[in-house]
PDB file of N, CA and C in Angstrom:
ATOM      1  N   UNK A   1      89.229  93.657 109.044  1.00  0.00           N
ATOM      2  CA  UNK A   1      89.215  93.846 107.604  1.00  0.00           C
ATOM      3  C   UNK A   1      90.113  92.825 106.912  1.00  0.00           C
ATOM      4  N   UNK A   2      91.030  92.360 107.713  1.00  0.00           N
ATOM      5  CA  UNK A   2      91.922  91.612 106.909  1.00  0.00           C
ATOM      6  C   UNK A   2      91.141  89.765 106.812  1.00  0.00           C
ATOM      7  N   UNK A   3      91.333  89.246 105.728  1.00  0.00           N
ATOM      8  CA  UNK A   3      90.527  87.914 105.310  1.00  0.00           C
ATOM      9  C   UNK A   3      91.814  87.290 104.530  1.00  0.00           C
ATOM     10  N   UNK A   4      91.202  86.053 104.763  1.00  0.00           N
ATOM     11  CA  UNK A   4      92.249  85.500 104.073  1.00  0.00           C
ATOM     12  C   UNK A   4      92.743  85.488 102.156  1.00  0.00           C
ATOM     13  N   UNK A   5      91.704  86.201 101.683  1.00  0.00           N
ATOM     14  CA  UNK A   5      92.108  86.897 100.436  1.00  0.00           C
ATOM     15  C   UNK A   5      93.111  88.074 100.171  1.00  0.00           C
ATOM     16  N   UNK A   6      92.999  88.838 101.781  1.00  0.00           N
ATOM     17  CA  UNK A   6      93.775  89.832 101.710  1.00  0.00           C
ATOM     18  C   UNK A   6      95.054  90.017 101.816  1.00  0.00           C
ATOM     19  N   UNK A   7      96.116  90.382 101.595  1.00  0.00           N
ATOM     20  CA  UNK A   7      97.357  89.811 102.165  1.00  0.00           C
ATOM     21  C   UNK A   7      98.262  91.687 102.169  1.00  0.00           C
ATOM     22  N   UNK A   8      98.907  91.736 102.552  1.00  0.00           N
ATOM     23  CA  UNK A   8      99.885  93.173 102.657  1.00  0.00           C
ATOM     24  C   UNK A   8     100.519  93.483 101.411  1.00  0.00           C
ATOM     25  N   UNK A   9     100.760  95.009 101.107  1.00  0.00           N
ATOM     26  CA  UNK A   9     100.722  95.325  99.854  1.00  0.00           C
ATOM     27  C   UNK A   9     102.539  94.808  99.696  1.00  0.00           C
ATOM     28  N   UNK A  10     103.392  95.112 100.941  1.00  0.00           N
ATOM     29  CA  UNK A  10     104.529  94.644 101.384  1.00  0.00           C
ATOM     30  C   UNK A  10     105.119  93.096 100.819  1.00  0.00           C
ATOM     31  N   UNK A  11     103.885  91.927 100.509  1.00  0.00           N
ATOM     32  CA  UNK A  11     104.199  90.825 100.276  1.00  0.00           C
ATOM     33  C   UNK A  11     104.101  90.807  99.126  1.00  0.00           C
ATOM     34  N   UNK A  12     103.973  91.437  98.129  1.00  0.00           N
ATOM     35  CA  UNK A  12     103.799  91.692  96.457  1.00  0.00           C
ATOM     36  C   UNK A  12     105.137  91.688  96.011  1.00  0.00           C
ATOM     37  N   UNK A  13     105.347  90.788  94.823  1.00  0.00           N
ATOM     38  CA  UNK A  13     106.688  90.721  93.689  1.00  0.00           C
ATOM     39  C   UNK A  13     106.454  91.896  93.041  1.00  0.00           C
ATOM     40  N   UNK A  14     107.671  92.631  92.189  1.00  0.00           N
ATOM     41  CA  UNK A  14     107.657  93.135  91.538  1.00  0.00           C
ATOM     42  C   UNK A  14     106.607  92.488  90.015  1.00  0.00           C
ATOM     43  N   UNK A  15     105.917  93.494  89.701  1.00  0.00           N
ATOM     44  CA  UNK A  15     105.492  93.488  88.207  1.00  0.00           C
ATOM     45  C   UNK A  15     103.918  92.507  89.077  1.00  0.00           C
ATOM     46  N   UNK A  16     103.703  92.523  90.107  1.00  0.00           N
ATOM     47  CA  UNK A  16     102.133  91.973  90.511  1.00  0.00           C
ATOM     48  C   UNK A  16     101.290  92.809  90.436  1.00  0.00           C
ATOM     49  N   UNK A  17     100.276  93.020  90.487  1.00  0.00           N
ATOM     50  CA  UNK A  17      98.936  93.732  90.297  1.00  0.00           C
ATOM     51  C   UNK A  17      98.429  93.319  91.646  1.00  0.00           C
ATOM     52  N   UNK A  18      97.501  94.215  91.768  1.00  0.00           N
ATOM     53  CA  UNK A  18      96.437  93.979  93.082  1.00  0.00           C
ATOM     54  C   UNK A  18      95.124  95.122  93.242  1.00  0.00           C
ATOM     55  N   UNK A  19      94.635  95.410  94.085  1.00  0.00           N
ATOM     56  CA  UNK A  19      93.280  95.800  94.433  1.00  0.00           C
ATOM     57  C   UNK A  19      93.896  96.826  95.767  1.00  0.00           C
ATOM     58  N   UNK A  20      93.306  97.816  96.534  1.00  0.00           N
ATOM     59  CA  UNK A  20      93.769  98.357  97.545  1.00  0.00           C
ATOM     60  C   UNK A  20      92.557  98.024  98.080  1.00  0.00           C
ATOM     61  N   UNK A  21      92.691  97.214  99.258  1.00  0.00           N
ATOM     62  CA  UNK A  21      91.210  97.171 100.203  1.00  0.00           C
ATOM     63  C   UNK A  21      91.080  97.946 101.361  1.00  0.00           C
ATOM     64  N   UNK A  22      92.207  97.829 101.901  1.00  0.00           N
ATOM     65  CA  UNK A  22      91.895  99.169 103.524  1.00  0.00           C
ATOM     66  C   UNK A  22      93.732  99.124 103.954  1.00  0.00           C
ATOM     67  N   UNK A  23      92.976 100.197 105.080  1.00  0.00           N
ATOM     68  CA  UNK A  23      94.384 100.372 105.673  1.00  0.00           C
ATOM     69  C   UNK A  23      94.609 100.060 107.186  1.00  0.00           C
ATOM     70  N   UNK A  24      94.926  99.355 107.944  1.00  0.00           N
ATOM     71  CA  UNK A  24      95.664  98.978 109.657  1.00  0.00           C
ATOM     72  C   UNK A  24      95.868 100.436 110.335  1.00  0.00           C
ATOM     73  N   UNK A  25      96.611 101.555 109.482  1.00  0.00           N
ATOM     74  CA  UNK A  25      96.629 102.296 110.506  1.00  0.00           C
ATOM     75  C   UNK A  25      96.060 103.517 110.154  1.00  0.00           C
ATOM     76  N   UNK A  26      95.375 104.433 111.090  1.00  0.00           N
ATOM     77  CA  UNK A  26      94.863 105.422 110.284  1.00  0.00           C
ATOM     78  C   UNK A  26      95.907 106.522 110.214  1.00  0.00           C
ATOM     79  N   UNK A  27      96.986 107.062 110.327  1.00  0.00           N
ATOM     80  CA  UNK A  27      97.919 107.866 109.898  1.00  0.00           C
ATOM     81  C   UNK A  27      98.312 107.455 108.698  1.00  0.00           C
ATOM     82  N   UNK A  28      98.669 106.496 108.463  1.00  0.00           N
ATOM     83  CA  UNK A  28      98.866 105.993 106.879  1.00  0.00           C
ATOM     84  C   UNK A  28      97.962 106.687 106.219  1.00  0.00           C
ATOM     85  N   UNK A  29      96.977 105.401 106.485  1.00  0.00           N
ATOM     86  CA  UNK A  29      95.847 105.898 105.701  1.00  0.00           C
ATOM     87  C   UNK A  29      95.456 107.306 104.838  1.00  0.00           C
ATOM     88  N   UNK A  30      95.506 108.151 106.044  1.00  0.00           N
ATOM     89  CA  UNK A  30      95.370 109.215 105.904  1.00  0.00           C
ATOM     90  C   UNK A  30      96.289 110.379 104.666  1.00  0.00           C
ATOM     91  N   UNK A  31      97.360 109.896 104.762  1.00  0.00           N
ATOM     92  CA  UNK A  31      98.716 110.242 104.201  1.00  0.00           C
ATOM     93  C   UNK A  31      98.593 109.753 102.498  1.00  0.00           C
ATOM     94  N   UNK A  32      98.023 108.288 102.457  1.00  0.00           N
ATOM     95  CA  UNK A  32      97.872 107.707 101.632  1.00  0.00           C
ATOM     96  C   UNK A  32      96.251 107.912 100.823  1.00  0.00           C
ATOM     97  N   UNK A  33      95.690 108.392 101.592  1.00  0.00           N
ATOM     98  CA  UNK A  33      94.436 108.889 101.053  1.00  0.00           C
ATOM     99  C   UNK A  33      94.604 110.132 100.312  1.00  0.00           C
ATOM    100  N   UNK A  34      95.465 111.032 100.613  1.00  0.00           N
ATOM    101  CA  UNK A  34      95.786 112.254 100.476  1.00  0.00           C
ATOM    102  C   UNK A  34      96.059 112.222  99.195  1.00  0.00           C
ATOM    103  N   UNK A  35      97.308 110.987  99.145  1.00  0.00           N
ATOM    104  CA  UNK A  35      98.479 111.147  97.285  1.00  0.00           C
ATOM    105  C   UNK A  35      96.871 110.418  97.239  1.00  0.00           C
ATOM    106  N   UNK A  36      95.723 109.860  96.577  1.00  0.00           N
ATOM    107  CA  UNK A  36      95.019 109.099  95.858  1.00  0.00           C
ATOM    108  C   UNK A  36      94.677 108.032  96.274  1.00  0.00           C
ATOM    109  N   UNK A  37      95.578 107.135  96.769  1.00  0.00           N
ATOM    110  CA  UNK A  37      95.268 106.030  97.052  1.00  0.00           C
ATOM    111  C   UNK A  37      93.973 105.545  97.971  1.00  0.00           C
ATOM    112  N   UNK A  38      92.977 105.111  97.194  1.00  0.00           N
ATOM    113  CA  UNK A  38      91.613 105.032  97.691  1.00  0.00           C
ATOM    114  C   UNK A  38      91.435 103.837  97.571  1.00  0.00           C
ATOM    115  N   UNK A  39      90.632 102.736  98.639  1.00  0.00           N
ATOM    116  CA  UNK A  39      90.147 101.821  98.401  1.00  0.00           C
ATOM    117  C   UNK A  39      89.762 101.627  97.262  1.00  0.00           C
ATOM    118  N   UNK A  40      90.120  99.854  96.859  1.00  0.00           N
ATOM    119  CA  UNK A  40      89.012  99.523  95.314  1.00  0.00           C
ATOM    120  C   UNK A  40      89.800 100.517  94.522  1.00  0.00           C
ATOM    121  N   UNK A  41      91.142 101.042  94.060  1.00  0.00           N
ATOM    122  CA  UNK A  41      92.043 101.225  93.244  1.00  0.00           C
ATOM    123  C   UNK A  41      92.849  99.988  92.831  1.00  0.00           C
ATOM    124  N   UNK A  42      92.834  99.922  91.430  1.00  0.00           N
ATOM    125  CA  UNK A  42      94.202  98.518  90.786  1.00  0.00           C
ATOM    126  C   UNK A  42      95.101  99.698  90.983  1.00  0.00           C
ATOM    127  N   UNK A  43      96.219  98.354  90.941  1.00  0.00           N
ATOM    128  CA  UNK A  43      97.755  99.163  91.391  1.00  0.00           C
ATOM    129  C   UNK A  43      98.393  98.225  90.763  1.00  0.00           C
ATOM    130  N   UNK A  44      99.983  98.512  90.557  1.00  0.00           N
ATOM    131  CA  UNK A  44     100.568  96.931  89.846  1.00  0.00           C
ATOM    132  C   UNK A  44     101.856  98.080  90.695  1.00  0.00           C
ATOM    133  N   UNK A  45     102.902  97.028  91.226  1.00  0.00           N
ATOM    134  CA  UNK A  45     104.114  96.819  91.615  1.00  0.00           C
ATOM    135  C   UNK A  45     105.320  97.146  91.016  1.00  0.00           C
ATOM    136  N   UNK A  46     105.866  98.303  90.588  1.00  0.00           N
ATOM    137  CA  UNK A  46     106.768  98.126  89.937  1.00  0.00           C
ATOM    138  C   UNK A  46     108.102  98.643  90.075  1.00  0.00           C
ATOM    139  N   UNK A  47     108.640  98.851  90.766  1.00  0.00           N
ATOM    140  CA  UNK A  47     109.777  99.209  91.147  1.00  0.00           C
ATOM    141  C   UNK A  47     110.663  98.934  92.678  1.00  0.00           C
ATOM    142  N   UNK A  48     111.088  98.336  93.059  1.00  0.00           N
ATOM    143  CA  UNK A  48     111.731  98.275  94.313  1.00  0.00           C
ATOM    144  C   UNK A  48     113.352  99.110  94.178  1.00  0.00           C
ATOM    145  N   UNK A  49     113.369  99.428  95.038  1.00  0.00           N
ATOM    146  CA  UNK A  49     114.738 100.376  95.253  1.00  0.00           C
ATOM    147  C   UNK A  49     116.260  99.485  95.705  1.00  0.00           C
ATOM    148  N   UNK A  50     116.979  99.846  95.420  1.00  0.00           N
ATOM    149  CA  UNK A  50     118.260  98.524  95.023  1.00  0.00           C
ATOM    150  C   UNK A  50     118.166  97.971  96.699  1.00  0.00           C
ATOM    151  N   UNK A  51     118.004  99.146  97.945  1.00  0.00           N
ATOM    152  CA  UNK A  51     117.860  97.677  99.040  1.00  0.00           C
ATOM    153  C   UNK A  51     116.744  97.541  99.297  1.00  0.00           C
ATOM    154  N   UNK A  52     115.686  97.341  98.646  1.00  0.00           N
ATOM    155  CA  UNK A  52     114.317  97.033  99.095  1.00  0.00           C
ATOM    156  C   UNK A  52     113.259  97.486  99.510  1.00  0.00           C
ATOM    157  N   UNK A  53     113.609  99.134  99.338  1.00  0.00           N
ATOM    158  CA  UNK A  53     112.715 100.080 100.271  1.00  0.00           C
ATOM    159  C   UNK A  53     113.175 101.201  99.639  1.00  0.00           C
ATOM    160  N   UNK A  54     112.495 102.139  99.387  1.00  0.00           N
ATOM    161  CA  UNK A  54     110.990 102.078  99.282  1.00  0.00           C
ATOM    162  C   UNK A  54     110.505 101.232  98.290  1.00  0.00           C
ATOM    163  N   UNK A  55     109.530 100.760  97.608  1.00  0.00           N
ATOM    164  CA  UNK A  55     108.611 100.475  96.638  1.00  0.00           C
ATOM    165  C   UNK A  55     107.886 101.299  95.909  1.00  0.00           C
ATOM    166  N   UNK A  56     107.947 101.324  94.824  1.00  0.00           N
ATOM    167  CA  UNK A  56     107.233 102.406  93.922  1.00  0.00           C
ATOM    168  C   UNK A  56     106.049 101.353  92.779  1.00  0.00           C
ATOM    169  N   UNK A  57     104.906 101.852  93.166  1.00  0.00           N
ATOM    170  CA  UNK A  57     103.170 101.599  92.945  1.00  0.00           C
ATOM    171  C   UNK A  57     103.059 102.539  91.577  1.00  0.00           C
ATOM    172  N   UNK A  58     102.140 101.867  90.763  1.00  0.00           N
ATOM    173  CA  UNK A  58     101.669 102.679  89.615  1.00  0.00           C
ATOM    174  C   UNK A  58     100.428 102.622  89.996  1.00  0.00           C
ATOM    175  N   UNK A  59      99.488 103.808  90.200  1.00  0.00           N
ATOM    176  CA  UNK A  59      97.847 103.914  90.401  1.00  0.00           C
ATOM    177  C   UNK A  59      97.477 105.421  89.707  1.00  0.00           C
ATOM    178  N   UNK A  60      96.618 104.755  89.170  1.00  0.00           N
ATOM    179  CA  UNK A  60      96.329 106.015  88.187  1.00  0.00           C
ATOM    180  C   UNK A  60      97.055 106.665  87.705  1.00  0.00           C
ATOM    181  N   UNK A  61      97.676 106.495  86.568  1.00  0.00           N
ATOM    182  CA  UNK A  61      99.079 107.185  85.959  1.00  0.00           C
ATOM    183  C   UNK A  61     100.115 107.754  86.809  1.00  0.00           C
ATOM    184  N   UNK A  62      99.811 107.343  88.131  1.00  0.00           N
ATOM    185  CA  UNK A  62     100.951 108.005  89.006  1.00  0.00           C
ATOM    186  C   UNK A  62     101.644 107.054  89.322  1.00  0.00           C
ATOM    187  N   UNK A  63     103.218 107.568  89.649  1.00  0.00           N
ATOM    188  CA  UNK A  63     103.845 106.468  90.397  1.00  0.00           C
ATOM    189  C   UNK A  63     104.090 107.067  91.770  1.00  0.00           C
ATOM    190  N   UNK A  64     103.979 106.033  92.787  1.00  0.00           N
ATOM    191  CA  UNK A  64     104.017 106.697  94.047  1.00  0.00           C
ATOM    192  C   UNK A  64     105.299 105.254  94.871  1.00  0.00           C
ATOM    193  N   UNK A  65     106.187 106.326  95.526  1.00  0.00           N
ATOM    194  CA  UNK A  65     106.941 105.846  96.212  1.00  0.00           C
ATOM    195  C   UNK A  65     106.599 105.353  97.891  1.00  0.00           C
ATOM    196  N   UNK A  66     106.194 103.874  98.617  1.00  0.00           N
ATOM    197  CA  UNK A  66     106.530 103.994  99.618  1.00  0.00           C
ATOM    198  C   UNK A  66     106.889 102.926 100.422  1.00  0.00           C
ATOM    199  N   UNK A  67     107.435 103.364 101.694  1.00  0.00           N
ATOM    200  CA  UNK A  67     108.459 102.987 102.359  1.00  0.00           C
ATOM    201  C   UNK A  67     107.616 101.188 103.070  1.00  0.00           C
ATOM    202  N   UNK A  68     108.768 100.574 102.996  1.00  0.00           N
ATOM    203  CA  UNK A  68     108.026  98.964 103.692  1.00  0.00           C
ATOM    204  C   UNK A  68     107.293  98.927 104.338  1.00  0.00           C
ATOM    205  N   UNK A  69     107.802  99.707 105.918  1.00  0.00           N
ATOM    206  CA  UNK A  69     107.012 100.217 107.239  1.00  0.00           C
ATOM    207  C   UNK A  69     105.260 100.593 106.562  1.00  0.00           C
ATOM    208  N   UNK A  70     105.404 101.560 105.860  1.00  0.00           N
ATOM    209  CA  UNK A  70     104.191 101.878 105.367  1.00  0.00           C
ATOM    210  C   UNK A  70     103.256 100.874 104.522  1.00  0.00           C
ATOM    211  N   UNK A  71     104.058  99.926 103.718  1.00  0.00           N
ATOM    212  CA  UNK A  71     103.454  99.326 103.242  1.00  0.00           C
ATOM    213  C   UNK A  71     102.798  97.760 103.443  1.00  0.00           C
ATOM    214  N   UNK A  72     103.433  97.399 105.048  1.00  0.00           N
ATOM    215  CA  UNK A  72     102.895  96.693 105.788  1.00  0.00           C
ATOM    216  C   UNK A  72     101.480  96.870 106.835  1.00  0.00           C
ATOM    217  N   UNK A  73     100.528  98.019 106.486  1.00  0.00           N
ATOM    218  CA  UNK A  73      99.563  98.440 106.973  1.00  0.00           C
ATOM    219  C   UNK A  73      98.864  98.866 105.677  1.00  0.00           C
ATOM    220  N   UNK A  74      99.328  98.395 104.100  1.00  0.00           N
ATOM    221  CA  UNK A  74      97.872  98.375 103.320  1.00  0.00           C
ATOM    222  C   UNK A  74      97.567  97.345 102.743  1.00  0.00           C
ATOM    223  N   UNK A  75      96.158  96.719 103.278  1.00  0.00           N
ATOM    224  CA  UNK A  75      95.976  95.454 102.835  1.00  0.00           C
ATOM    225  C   UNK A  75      95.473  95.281 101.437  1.00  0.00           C
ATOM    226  N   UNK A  76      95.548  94.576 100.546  1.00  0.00           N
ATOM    227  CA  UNK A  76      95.327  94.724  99.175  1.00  0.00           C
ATOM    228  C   UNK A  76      94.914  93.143  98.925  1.00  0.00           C
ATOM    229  N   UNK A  77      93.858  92.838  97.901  1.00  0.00           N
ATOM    230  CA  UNK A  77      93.363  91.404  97.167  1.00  0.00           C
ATOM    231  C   UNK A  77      94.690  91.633  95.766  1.00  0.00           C
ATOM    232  N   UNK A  78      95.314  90.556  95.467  1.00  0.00           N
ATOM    233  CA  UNK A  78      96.564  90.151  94.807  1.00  0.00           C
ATOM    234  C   UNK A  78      95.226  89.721  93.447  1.00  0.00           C
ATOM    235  N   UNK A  79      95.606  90.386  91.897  1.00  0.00           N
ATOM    236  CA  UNK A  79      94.570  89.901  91.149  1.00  0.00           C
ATOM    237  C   UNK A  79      95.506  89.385  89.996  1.00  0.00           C
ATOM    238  N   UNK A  80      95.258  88.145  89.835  1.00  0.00           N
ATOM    239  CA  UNK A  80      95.949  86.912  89.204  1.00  0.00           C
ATOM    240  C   UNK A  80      96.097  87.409  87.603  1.00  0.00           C
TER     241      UNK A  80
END
C-alpha cells in the first residue's frame, strides 16, 4: 500500500493537512478505526506535545490524540 506519494502520518509538520490512506498494522488500525479514523478522511496536524509525543489530529471536528509508535503505521497522501 505504501507508494511513493504516501509517506507516514509521523513525518507531518505541525499545521500540515493530509489524506488517511491505510494502515501497516492491523491492531492500530483497528483501534483507529474505532475513534473514526477511516481511510480517504482529511486530517490537518495540529498539536504536538512539548516532547513530541503524542500528536493531536483534527478529523471531523474531533481532535484525537496519538502516540508516534502509532503514528508510524498510518500512511497518509500530504495535500499541498
Amino acid at each position: 500500500m505504501k507508494t511513493e506519494n504516501n509517506i507516514l502520518l509521523s513525518s507531518l509538520k505541525k499545521g500540515e493537512k493530509g489524506i488517511i490512506v491505510g494502515f501497516d498494522d492491523d491492531i492500530i488500525a483497528l483501534k483507529l478505526l474505532e475513534m473514526g479514523c477511516l481511510p480517504q478522511m482529511e486530517f490537518s496536524l495540529s498539536t504536538f506535545a512539548p516532547f513530541g509525543c503524542p500528536i493531536c489530529i483534527d478529523i471531523e471536528n474531533t481532535q484525537i490524540a496519538i502516540g508516534l509508535s502509532e503514528a508510524n503505521h498510518i500512511l497518509v497522501q500530504k495535500i499541498e
